[in-house]
N, C-alpha and C. Protein backbone atom coordinates (compact mmCIF):
# COMPACT_ATOMS: atom_id res chain seq x y z
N UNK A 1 -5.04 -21.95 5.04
CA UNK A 1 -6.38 -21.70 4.55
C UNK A 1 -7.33 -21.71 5.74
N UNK A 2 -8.43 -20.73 5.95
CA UNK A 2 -9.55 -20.58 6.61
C UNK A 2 -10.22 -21.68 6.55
N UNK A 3 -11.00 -22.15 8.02
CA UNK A 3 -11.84 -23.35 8.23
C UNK A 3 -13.04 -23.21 6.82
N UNK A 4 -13.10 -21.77 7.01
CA UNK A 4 -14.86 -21.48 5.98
C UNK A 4 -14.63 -21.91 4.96
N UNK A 5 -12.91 -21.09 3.89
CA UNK A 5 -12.45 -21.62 2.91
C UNK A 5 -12.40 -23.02 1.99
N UNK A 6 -11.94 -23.83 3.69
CA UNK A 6 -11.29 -25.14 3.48
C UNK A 6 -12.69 -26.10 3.39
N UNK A 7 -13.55 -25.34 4.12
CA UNK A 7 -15.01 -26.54 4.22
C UNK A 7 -15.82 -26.14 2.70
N UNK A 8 -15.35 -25.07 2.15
CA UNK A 8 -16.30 -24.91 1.00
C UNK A 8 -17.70 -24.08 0.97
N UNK A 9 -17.88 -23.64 2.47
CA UNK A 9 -18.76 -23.41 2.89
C UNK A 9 -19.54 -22.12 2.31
N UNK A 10 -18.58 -21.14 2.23
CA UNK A 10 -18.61 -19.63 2.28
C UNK A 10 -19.33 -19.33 0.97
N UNK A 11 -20.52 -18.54 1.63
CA UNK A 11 -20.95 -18.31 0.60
C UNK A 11 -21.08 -16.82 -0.16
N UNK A 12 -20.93 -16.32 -1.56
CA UNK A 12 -21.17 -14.71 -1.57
C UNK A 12 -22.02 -14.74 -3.36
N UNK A 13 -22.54 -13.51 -3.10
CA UNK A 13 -23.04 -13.13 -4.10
C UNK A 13 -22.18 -12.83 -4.90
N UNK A 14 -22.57 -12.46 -6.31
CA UNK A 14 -21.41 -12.22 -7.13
C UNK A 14 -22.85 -11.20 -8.18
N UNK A 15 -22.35 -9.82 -8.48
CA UNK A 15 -23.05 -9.59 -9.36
C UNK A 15 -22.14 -8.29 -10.26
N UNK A 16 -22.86 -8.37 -11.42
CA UNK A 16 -22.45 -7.82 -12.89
C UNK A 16 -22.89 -6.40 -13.05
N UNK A 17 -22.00 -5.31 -13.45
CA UNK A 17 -22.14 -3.97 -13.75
C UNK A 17 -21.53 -3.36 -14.96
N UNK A 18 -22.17 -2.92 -15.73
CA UNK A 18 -21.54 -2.56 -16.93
C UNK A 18 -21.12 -0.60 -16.17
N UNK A 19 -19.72 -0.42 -16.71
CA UNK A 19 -19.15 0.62 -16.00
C UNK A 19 -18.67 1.18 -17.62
N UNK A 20 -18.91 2.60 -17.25
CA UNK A 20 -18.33 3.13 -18.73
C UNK A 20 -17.19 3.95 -18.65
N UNK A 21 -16.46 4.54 -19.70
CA UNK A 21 -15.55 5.54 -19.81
C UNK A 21 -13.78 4.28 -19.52
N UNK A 22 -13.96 3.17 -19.29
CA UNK A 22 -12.71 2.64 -19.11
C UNK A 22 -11.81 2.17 -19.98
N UNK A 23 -10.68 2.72 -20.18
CA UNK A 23 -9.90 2.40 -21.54
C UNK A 23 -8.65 1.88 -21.43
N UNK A 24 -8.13 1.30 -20.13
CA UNK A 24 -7.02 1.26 -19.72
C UNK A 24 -6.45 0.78 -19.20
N UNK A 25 -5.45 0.12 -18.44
CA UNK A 25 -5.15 -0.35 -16.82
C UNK A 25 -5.18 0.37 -15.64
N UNK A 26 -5.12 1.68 -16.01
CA UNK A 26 -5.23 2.73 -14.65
C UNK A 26 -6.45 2.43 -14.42
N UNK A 27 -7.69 2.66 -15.96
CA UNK A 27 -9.21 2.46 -15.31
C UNK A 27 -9.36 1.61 -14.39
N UNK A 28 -8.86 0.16 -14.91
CA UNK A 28 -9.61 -0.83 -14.53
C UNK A 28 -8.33 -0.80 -12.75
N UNK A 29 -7.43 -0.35 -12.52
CA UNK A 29 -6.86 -0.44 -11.12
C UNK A 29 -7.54 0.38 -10.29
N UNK A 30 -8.39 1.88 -10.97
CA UNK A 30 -8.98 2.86 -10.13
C UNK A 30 -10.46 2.09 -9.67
N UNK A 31 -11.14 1.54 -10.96
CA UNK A 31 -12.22 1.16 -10.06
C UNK A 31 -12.08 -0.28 -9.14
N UNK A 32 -10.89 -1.11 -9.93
CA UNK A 32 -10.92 -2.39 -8.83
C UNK A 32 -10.50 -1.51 -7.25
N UNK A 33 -9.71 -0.69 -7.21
CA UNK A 33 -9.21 0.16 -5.63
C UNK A 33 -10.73 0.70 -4.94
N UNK A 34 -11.70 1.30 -5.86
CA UNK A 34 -12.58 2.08 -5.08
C UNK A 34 -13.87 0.98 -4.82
N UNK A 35 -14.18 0.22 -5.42
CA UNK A 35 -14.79 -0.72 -4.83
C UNK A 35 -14.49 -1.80 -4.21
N UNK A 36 -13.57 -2.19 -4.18
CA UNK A 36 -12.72 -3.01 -3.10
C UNK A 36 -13.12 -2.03 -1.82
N UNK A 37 -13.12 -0.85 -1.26
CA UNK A 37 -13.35 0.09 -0.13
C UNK A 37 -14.51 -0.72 0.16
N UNK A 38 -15.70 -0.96 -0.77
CA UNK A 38 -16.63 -1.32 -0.26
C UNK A 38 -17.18 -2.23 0.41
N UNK A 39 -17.93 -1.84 1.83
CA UNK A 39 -18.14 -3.30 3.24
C UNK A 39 -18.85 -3.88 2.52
N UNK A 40 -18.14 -5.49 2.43
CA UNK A 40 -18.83 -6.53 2.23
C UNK A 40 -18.32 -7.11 0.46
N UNK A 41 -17.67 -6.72 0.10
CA UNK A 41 -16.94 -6.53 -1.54
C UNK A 41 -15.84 -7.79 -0.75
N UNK A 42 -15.87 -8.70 -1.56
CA UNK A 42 -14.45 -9.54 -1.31
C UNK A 42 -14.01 -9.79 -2.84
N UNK A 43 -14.20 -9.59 -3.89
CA UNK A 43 -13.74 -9.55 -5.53
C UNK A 43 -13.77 -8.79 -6.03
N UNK A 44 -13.03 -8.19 -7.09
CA UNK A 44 -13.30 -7.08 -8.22
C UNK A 44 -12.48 -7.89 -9.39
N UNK A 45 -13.49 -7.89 -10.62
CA UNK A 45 -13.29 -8.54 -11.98
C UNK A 45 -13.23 -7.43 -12.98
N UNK A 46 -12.19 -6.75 -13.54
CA UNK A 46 -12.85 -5.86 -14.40
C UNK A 46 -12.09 -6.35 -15.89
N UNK A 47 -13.42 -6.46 -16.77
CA UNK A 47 -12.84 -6.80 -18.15
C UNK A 47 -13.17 -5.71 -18.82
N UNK A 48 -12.02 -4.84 -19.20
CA UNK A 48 -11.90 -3.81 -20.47
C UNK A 48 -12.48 -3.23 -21.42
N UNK A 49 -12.68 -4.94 -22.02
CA UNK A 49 -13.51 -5.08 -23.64
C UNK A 49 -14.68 -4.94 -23.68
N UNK A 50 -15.29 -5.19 -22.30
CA UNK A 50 -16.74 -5.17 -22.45
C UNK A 50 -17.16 -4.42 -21.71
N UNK A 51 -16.50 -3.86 -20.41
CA UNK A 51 -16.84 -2.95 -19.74
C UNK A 51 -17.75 -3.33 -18.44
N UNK A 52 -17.55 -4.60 -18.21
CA UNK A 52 -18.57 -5.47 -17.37
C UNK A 52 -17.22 -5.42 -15.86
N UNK A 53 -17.84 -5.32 -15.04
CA UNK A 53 -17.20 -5.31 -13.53
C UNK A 53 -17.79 -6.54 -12.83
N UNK A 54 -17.64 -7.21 -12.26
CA UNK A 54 -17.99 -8.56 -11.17
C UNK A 54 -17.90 -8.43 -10.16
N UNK A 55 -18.40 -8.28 -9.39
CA UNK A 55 -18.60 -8.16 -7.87
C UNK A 55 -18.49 -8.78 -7.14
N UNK A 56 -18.01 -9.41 -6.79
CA UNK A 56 -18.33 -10.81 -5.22
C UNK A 56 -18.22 -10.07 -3.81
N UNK A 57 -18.99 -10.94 -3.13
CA UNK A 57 -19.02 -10.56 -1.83
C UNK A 57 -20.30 -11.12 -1.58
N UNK A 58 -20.59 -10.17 0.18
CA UNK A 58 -22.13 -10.26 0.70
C UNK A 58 -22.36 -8.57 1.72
N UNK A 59 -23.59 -8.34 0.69
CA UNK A 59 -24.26 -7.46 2.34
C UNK A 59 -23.86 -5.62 1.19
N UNK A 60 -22.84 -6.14 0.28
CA UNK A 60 -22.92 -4.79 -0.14
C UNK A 60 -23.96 -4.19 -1.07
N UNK A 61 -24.20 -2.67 -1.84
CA UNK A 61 -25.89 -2.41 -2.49
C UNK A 61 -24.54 -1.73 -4.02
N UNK A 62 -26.11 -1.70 -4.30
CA UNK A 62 -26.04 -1.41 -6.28
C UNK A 62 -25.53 -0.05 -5.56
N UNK A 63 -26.31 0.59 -5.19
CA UNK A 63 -25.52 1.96 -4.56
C UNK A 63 -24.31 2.49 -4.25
N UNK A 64 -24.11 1.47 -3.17
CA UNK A 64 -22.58 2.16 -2.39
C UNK A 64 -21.82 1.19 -3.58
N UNK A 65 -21.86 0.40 -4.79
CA UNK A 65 -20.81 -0.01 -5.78
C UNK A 65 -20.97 1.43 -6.89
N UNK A 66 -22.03 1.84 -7.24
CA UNK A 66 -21.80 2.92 -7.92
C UNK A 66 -21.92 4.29 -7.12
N UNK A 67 -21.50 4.31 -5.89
CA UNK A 67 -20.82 5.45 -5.31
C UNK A 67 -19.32 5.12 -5.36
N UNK A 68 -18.50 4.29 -5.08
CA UNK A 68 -17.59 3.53 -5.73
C UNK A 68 -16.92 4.08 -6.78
N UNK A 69 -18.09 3.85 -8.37
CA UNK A 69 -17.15 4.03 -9.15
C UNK A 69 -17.36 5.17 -9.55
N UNK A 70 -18.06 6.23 -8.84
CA UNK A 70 -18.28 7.35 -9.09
C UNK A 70 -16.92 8.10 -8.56
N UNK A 71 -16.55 7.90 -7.43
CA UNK A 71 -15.69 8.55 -7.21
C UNK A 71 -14.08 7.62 -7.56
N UNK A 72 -14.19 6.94 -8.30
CA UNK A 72 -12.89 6.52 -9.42
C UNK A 72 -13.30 7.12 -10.49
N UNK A 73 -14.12 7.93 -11.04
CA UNK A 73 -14.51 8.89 -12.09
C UNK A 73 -15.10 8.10 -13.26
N UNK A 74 -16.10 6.95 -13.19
CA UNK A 74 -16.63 6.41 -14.04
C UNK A 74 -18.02 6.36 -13.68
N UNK A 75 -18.56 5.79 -14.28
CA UNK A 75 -20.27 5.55 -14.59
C UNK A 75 -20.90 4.04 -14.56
N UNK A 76 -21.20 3.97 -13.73
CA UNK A 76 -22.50 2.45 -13.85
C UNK A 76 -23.80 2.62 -15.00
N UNK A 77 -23.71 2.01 -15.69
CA UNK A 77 -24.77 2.08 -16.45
C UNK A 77 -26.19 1.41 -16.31
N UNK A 78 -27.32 1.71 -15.73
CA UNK A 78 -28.56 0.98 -15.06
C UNK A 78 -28.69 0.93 -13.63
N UNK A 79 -28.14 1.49 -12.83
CA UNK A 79 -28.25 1.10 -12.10
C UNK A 79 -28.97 2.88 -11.16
């Protein structure tokens, strides 16, 4: 384990996106793959049922996550 890990230290944002059109496990592997690409993304949460994505990390934008899931062929909703 990492010193940052191990001290507790590390800190990241974590934020919530409702993503549409996902019905599946491919969905939810295409958009966890294309936002994972994204600098500064260290999590991808995707729950199915509700269509909500989780984000963790630091430093990345509402933007480059729904450029992301734009090109995994889905939709951010609000953003």
């Amino acid at each position: 384990m990492c010193g940052t890990c191990a001290s507790g230290s590390a800190e990241t944002d974590s934020t919530v996106y409702t993503v549409t059109g996902m019905t599946c496990g491919h969905c939810q592997a295409a958009v966890t793959e294309e936002i994972g690409k994204v600098p500064g993304v260290t999590g991808v949460k995707v729950d199915l049922a509700t269509g909500l994505v989780t984000v963790s990390g630091d430093g990345f934008t509402d933007a480059a996550i729904g450029a992301a899931v734009d090109e995994a062929g889905y939709q951010v909703v609000g953003t």
